[in-house]
Protein backbone atom coordinates (compact mmCIF):
# COMPACT_ATOMS: atom_id res chain seq x y z
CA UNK A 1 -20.27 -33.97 -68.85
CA UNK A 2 -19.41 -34.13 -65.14
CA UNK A 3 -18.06 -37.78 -65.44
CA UNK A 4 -15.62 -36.76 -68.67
CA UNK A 5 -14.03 -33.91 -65.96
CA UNK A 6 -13.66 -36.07 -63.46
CA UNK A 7 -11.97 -38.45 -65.99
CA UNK A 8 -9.75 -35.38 -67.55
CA UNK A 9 -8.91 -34.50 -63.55
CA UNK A 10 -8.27 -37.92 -62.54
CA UNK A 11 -5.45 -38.26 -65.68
CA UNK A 12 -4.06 -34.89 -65.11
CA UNK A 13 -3.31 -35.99 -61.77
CA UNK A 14 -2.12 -39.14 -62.35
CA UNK A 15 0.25 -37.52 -65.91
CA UNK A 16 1.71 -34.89 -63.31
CA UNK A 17 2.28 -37.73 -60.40
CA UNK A 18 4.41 -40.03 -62.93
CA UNK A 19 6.25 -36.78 -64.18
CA UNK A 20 7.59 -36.50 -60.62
CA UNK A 21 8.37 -40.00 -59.91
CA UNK A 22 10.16 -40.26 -62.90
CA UNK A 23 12.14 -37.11 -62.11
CA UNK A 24 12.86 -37.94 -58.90
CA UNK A 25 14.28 -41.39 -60.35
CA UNK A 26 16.24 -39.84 -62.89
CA UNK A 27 17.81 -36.93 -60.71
CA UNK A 28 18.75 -39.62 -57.91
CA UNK A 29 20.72 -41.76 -60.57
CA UNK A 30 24.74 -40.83 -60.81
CA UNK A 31 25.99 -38.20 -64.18
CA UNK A 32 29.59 -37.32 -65.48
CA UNK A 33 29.25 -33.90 -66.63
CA UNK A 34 30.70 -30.53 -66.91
CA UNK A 35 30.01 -27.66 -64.68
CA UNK A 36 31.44 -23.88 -65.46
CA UNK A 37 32.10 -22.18 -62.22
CA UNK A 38 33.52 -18.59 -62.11
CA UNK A 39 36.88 -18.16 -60.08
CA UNK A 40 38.20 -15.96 -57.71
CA UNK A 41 42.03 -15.40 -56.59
CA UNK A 42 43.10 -15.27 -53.45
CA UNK A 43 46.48 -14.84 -50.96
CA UNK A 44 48.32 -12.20 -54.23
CA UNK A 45 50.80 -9.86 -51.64
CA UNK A 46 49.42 -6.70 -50.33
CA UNK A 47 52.19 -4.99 -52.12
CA UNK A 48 51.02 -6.64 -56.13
CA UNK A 49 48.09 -5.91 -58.28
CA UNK A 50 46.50 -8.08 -60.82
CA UNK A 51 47.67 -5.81 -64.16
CA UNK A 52 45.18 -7.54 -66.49
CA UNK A 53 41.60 -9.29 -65.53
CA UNK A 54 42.81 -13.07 -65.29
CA UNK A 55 40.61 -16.24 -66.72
CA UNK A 56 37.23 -15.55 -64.99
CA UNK A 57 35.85 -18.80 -65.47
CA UNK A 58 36.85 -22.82 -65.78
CA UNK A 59 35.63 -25.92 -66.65
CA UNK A 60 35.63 -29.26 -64.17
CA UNK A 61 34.38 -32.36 -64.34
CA UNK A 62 32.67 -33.74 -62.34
CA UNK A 63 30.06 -37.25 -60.89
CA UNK A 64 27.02 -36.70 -58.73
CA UNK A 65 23.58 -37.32 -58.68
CA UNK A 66 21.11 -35.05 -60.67
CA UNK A 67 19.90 -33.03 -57.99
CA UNK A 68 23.46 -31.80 -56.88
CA UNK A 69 24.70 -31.45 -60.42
CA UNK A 70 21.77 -28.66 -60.94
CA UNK A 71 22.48 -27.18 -57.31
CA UNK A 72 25.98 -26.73 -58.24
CA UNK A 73 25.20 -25.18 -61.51
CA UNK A 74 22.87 -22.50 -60.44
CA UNK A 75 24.44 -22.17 -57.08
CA UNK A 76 26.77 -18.83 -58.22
CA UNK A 77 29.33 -19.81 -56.36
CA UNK A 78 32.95 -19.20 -57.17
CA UNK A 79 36.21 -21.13 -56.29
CA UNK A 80 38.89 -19.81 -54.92
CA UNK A 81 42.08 -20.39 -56.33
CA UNK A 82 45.42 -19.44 -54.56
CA UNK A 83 47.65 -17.77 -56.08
CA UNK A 84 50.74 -18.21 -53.17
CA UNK A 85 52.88 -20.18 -55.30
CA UNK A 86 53.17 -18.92 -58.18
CA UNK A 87 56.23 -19.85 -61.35
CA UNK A 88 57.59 -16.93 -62.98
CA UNK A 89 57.52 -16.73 -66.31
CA UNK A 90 58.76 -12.92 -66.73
CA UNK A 91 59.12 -10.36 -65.15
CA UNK A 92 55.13 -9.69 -64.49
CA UNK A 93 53.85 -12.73 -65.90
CA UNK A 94 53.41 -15.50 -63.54
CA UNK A 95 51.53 -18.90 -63.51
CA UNK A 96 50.36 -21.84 -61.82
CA UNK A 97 48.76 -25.61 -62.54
CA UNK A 98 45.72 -26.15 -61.33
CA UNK A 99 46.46 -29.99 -60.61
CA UNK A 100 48.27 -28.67 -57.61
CA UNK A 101 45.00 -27.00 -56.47
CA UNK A 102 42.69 -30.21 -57.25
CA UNK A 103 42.02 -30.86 -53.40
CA UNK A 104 41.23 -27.49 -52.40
CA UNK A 105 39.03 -27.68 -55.39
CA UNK A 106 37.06 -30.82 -54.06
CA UNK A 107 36.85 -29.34 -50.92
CA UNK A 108 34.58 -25.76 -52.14
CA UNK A 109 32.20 -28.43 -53.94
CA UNK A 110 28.91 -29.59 -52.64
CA UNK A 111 29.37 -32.85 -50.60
CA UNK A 112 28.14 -35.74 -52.52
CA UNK A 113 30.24 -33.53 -55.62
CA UNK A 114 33.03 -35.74 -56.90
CA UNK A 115 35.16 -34.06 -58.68
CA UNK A 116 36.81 -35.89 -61.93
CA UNK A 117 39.08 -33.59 -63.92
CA UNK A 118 39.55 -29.92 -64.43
CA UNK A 119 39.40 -28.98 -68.07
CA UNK A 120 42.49 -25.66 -68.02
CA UNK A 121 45.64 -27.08 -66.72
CA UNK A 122 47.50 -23.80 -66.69
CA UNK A 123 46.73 -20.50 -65.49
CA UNK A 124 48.41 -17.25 -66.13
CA UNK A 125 48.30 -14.15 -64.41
CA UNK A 126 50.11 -10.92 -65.26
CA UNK A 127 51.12 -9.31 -61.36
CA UNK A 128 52.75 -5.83 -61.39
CA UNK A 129 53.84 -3.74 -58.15
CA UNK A 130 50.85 -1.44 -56.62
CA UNK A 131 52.17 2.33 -56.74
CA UNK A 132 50.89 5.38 -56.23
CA UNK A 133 51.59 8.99 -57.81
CA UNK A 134 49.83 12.35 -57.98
CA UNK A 135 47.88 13.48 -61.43
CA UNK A 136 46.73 16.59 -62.52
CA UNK A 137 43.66 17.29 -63.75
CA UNK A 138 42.55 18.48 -66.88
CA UNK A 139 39.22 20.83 -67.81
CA UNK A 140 36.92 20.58 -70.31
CA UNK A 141 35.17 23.67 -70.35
CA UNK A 142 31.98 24.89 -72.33
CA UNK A 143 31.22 28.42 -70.89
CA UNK A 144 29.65 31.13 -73.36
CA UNK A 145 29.83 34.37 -71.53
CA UNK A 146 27.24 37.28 -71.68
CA UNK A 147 27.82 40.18 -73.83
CA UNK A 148 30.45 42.45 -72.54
CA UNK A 149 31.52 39.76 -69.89
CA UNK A 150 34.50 37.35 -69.37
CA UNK A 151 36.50 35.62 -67.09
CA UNK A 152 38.55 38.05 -64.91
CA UNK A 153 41.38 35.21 -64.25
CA UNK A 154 42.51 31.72 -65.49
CA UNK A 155 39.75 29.12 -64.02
CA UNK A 156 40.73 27.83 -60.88
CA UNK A 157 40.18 24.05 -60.52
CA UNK A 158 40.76 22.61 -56.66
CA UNK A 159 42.19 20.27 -56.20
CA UNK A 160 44.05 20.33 -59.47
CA UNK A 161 45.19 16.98 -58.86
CA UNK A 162 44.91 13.93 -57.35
CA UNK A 163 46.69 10.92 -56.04
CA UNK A 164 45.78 7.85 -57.92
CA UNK A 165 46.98 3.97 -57.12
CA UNK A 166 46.97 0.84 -58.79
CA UNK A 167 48.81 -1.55 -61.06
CA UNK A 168 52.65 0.06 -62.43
CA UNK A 169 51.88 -1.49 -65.81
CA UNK A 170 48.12 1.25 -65.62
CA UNK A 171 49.74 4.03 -63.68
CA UNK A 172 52.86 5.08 -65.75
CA UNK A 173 50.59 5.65 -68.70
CA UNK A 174 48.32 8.14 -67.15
CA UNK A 175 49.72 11.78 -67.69
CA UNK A 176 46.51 13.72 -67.02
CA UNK A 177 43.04 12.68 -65.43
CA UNK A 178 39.64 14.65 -67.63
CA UNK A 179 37.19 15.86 -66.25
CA UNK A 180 33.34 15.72 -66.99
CA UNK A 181 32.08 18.60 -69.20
CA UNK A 182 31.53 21.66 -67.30
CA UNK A 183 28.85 23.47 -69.93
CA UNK A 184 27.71 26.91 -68.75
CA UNK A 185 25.96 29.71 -70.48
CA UNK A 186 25.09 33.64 -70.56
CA UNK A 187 27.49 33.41 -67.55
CA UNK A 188 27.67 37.00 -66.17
CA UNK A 189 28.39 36.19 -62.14
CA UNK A 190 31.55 34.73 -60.77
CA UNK A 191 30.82 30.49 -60.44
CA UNK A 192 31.79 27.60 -58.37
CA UNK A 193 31.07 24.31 -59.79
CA UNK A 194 31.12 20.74 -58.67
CA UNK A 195 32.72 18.80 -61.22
CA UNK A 196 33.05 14.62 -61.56
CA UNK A 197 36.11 12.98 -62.43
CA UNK A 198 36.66 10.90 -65.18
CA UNK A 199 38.94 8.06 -64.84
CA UNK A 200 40.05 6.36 -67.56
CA UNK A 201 38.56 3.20 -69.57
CA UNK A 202 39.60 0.25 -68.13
CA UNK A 203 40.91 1.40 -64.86
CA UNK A 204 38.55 -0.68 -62.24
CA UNK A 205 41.81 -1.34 -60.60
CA UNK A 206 42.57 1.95 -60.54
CA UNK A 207 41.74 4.08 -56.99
CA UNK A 208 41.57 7.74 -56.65
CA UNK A 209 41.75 10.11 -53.32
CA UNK A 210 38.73 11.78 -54.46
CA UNK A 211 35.89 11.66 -57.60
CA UNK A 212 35.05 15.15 -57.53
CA UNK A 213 36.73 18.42 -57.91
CA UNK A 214 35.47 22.09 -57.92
CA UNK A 215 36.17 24.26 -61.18
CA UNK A 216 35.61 28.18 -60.34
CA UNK A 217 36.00 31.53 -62.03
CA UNK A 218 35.92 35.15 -60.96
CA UNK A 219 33.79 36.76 -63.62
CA UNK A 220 33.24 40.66 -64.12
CA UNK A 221 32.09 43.09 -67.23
CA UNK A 222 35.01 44.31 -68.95
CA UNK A 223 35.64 47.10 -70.94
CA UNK A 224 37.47 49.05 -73.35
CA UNK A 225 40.42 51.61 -72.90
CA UNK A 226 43.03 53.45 -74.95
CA UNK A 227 46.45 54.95 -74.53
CA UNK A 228 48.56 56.92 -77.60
CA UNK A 229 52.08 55.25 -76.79
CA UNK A 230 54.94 56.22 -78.73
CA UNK A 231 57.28 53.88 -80.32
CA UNK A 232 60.99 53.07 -80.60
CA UNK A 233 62.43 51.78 -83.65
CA UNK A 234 65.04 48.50 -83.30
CA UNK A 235 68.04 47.54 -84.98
CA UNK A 236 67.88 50.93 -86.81
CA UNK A 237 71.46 50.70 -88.91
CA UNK A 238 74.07 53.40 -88.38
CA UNK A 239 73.91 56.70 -90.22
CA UNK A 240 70.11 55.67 -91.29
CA UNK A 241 67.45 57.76 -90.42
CA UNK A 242 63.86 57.37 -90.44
CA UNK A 243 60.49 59.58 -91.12
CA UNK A 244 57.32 58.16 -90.09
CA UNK A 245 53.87 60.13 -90.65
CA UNK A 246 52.66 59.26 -87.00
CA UNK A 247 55.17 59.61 -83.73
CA UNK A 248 52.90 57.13 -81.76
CA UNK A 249 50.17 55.02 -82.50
CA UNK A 250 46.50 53.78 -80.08
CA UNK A 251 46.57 50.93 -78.06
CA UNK A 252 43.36 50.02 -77.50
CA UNK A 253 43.11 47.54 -74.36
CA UNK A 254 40.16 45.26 -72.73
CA UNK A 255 40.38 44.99 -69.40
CA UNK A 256 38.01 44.81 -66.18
CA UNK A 257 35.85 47.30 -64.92
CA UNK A 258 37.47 46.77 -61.63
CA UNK A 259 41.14 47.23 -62.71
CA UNK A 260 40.51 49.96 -65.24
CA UNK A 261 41.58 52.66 -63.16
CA UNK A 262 44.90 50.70 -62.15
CA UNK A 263 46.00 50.71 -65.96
CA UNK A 264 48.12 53.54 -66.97
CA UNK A 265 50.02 53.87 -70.44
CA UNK A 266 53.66 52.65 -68.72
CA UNK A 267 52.29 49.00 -68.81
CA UNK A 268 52.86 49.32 -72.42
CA UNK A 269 55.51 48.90 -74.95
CA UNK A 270 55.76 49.06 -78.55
CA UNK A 271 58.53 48.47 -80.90
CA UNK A 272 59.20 48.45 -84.67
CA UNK A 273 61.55 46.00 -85.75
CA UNK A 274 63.28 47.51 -88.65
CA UNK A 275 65.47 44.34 -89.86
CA UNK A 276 61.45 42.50 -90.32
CA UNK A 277 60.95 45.62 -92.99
CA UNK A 278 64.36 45.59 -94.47
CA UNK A 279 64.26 41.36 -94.97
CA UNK A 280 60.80 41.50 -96.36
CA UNK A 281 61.20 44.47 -98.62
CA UNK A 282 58.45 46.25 -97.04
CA UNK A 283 57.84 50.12 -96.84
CA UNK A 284 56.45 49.97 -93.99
CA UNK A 285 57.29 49.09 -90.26
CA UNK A 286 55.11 46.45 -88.68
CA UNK A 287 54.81 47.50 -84.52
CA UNK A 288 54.88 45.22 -81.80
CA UNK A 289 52.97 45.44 -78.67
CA UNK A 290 53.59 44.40 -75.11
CA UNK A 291 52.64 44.72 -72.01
CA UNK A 292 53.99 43.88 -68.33
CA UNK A 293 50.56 43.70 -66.81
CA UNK A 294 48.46 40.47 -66.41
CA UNK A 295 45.64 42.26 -65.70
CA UNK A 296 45.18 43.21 -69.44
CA UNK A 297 42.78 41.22 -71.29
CA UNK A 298 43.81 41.63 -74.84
CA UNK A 299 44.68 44.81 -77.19
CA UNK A 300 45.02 46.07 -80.08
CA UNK A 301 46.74 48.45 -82.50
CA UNK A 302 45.71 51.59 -84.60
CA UNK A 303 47.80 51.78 -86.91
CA UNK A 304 48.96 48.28 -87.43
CA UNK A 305 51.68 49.51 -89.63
CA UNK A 306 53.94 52.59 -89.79
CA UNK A 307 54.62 54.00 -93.07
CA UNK A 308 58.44 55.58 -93.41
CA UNK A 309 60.91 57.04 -95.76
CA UNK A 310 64.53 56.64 -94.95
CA UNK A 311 66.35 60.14 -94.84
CA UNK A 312 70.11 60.05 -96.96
């Protein structure tokens, strides 16, 4: 038993020397063979953008030996390609042949590298101008309130915009910037959020000022008041009179607890419009509330129509 494993050793040893020998033989002789490399671009103006992501790889050919054939192919590195002299094809597409570029080529390879042929003779890339311009920002709000609670003015969102850069062909189609979902709930306390911008897809080229922005509300319980206002009649025809049951009707109001000794029934006005009745054939008059204070929440009306009789 101990002579057959020395026998299996022995073999082993011998099987894994010739393995070697024979690789080392093989990766020592000369190949013609294809490498893919990935490509950078280099010397493009400081005042141009690359609109659209150019070819990110190419194919050369190329003769070595074994062992620098597989240290070029896993060696991640990527060629530069120049893109100073470029031929205009229109007005943001622009090209170059990569024949002209063959020496610089041979010169990023591995020594001992020979390079043979390079498989894309053309390569386009679409260049734009860089600008800048400033882009508001637009919520997306979630926020249930609790009962008897609301917000006491329109959300404040600072900064409300920012000042974006990057390709023209990008920039002139972006109106508004979102932002992330801001999702709140039983919200009974004024609140000051940190909120993350959201460019849009496809905008790596795209910079911003700043990725964050801070939405906040003022947030107080509101309640309910009422006025009896009286109400004018409009476009009332000559020599036609009107009798209505009621001389004024209830506007009922929201408003916040704060403010509700600041409203008085002057920030109201309601009007009939009499040629709405007369064109619709309707006996009654349909009143029309407004009011000159933003500090009103909502209302309402009681009655929300006048009955009348016209006096001959």
């Amino acid at each position: 038993m101990k002579n057959n494993k020395k026998i299996s050793k022995s073999f082993i040893s011998f099987l894994i020397a010739s393995v070697l020998i024979w690789l080392l033989i093989t990766l020592s002789k000369e190949y013609t063979t294809t490498l893919t490399l990935p490509v950078k671009y280099t010397n493009i103006s400081q005042d141009k953008l690359l609109q659209k992501e150019p070819t990110k790889e190419i194919d050369i050919l190329v003769k070595s030996t074994g062992f620098n054939i597989i240290r070029s192919r896993f060696g991640n590195k990527s060629l530069a390609l120049s893109a100073h002299k470029l031929i205009r094809k229109s007005s943001s597409k622009y090209y170059f042949l990569t024949k002209n570029q063959f020496i610089a080529i041979q010169k990023q390879l591995r020594s001992g590298v020979q390079l043979q042929d390079i498989a894309l003779d053309t390569i386009y890339l679409e260049i734009g101008s860089l600008i800048s311009k400033k882009v508001a920002l637009k919520p997306n709000l979630e926020i249930k309130y609790h009962i008897g609670y609301d917000i006491l003015e329109t959300v404040l969102i600072k900064p409300d915009s920012i000042l974006i850069s990057g390709p023209e062909a990008q920039i002139e189609n972006i109106k508004t910037i979102n932002l992330e979902l801001l999702k709140l709930e039983d919200v009974k306390s004024s609140f000051s959020e940190k909120v993350k911008i959201i460019l849009p897809e496809n905008s790596s080229n795209i910079k911003v000022n700043s990725s964050f922005t801070t939405v906040s509300g003022k947030v107080e319980k509101f309640t309910e008041g009422s006025f009896q206002i009286p109400f004018i009649v409009d476009n009332l025809p000559e020599g036609v009179e009107l009798t209505t049951l009621n001389k004024t009707v209830e506007v009922v109001f929201v408003v916040g607890l704060s403010n509700f000794d600041k409203i008085d029934k002057n920030f109201f006005k309601v009007v009939c419009d009499y040629n709405i009745s007369k064109e619709n054939n309707l006996s009654y008059l349909l009143p029309k509330v407004t009011s000159n204070s933003s500090l009103i929440k909502s209302f309402k009306l009681i009655p929300n129509k006048i009955d009348f009789l016209i006096q001959k």
